[in-house]
C-alpha atoms as a PDB file:
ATOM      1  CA  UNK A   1      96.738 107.474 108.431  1.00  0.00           C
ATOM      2  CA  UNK A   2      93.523 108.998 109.794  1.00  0.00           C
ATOM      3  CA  UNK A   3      90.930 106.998 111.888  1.00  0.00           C
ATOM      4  CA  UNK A   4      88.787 107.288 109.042  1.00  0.00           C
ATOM      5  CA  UNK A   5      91.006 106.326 106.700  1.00  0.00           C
ATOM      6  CA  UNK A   6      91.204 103.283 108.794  1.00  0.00           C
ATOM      7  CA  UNK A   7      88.305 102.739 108.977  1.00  0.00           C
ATOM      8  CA  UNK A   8      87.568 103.302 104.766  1.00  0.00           C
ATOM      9  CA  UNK A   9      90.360 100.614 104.427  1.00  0.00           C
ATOM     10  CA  UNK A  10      87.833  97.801 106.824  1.00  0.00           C
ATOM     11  CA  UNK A  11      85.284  98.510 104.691  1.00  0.00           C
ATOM     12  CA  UNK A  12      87.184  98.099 101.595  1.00  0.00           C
ATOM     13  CA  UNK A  13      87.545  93.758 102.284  1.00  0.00           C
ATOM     14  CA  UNK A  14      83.684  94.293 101.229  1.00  0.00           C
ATOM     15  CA  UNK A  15      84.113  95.846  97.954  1.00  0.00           C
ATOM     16  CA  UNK A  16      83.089  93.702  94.678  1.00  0.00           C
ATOM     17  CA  UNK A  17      87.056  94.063  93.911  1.00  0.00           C
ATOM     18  CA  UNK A  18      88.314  92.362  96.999  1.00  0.00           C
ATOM     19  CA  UNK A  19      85.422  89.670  96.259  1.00  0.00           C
ATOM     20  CA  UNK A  20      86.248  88.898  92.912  1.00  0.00           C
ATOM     21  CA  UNK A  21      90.005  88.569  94.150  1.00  0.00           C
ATOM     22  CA  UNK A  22      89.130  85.829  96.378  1.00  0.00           C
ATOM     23  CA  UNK A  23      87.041  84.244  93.938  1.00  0.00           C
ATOM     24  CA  UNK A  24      89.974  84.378  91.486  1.00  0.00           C
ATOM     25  CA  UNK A  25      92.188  82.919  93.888  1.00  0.00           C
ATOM     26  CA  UNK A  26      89.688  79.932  94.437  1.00  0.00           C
ATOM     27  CA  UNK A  27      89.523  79.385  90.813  1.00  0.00           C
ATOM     28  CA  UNK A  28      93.460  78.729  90.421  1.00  0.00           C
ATOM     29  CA  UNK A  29      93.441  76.123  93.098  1.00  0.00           C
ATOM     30  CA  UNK A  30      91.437  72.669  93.133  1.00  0.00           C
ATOM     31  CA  UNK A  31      88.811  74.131  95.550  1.00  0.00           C
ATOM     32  CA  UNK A  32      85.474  73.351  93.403  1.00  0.00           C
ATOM     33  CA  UNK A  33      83.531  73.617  96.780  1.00  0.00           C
ATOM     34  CA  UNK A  34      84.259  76.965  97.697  1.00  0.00           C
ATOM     35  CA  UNK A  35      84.361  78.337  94.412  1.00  0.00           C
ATOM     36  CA  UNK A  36      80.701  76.894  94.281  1.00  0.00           C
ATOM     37  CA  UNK A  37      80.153  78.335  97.257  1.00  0.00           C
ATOM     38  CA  UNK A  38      81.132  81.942  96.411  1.00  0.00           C
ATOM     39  CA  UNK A  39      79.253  81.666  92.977  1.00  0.00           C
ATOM     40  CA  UNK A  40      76.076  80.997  94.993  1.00  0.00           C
ATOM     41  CA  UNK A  41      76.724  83.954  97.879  1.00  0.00           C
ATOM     42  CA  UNK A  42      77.742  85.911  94.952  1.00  0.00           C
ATOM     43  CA  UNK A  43      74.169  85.648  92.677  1.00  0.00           C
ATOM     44  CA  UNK A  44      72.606  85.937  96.306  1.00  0.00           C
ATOM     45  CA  UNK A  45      74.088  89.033  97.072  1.00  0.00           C
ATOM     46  CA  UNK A  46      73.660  90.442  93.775  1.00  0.00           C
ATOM     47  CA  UNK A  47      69.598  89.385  93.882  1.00  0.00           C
ATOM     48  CA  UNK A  48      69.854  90.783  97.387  1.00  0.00           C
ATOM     49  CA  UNK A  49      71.112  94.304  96.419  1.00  0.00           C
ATOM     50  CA  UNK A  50      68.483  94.357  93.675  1.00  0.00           C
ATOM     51  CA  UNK A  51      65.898  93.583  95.787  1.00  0.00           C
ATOM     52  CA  UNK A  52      66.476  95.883  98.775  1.00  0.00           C
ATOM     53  CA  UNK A  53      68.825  98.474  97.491  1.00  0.00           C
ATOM     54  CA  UNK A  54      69.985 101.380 100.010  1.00  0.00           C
ATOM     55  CA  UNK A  55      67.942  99.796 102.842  1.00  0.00           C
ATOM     56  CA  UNK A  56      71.094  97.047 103.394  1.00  0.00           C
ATOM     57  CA  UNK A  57      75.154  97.622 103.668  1.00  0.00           C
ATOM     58  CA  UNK A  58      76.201  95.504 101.158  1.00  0.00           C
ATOM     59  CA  UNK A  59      79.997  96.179 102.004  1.00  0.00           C
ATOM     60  CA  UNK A  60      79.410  94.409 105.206  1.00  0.00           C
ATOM     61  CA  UNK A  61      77.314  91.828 103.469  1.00  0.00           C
ATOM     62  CA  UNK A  62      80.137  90.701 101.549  1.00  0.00           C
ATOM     63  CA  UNK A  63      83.067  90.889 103.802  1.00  0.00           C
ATOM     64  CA  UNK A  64      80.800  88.788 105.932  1.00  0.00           C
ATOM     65  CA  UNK A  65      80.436  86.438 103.506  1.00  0.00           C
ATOM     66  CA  UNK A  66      83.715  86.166 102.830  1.00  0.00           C
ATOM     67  CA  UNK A  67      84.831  85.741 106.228  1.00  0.00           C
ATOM     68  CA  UNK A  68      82.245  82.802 107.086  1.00  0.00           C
ATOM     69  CA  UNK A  69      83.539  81.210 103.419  1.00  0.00           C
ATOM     70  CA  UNK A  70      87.202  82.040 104.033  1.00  0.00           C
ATOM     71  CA  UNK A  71      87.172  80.410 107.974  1.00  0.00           C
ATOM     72  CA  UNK A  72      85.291  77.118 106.883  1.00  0.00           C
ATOM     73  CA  UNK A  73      87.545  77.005 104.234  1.00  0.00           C
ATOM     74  CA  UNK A  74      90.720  77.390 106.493  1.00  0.00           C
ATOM     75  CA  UNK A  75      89.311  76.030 109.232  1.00  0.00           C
ATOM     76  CA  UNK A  76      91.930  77.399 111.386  1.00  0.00           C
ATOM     77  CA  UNK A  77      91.271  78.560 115.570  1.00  0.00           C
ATOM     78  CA  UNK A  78      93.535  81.596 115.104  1.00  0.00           C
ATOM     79  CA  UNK A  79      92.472  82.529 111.423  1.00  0.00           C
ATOM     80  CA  UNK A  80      88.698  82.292 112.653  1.00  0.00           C
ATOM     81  CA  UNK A  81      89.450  84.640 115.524  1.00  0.00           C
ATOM     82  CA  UNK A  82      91.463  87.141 113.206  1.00  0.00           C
ATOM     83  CA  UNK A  83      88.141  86.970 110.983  1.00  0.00           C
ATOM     84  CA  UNK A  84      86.266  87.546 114.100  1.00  0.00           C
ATOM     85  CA  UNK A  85      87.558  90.495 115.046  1.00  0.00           C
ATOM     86  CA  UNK A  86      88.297  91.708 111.410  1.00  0.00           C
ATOM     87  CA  UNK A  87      84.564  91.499 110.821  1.00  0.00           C
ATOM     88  CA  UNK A  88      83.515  92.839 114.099  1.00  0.00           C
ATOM     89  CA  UNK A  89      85.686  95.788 113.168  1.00  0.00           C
ATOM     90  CA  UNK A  90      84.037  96.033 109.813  1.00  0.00           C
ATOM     91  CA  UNK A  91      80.826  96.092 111.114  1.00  0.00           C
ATOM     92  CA  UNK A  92      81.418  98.919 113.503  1.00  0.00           C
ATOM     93  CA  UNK A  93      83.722 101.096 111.100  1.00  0.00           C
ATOM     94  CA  UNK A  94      80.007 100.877 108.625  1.00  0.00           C
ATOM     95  CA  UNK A  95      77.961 101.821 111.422  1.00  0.00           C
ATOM     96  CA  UNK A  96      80.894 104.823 112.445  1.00  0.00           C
ATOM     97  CA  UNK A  97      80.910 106.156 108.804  1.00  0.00           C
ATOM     98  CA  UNK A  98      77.860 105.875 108.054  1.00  0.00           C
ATOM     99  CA  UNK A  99      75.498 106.521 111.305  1.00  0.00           C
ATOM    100  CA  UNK A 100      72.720 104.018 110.307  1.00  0.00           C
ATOM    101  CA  UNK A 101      72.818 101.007 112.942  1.00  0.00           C
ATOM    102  CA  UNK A 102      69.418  99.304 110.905  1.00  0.00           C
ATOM    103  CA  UNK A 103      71.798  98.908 107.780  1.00  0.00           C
ATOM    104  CA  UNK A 104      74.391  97.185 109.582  1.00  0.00           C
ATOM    105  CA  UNK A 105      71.977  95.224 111.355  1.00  0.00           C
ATOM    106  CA  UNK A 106      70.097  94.142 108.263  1.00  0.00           C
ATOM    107  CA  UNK A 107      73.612  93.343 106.622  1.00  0.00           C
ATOM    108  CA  UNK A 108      74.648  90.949 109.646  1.00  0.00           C
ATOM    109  CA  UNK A 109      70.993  89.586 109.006  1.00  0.00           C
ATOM    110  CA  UNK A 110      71.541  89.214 105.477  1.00  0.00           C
ATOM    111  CA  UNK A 111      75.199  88.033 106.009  1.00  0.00           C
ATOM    112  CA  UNK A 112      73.126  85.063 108.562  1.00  0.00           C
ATOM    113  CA  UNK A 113      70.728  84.229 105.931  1.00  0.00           C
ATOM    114  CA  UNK A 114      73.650  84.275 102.757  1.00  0.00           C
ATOM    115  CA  UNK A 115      76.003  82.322 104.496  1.00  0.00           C
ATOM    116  CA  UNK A 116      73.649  79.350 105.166  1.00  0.00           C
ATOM    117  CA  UNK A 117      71.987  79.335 102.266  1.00  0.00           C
ATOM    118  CA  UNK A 118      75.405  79.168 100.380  1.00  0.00           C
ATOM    119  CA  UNK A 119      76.948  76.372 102.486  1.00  0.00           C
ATOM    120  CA  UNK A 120      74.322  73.612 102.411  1.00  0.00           C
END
């Protein structure tokens, strides 16, 4: 494996496939809250991408949504801090691919902005 393999394979926990695979594991158990909760980051990241396009990594956006969901959901000191680093890893394999800090930074932005809106 290739460091840029590795770092294709961080980026991949954001793809609409890895989302929908959480979402379908949510849906089996009796977890009505965070299935709620990824519904609503879902539509907000789709209305997102329609509204801003190109300007915003939306493969960051979602793993970051899914790793704020995911760690209140566990709410767990050791899975937070493997989400932590996951995402931080994430984050800097976008900006090592794709050489555009202000998309990463308006994804972590985004990610601030999703993740509240879906958990209230």
């Amino acid at each position: 494996m290739t460091f840029k393999e590795l770092l294709r394979d961080l980026l991949a926990f954001g793809s609409p496939i890895f989302y929908f695979l959480v979402f379908a594991r949510a849906l089996v158990g009796p977890y009505p809250i965070f299935v709620n909760q990824l519904i609503l980051a879902g539509i907000l990241v789709f209305l997102g991408a329609a509204a801003f396009g190109d300007k915003v990594d939306w493969y960051v956006v979602r793993a970051g949504v899914l790793s704020w969901l995911t760690t209140l959901f566990y709410a767990h000191d050791g899975f937070t801090l493997f989400v932590l680093v996951t995402f931080t890893g994430i984050a800097l394999s976008a900006y090592k691919l794709h050489n555009n800090l202000n998309k990463v930074v308006l994804a972590i932005v985004a990610v601030l902005v999703i993740g509240l809106i879906s958990v209230t």
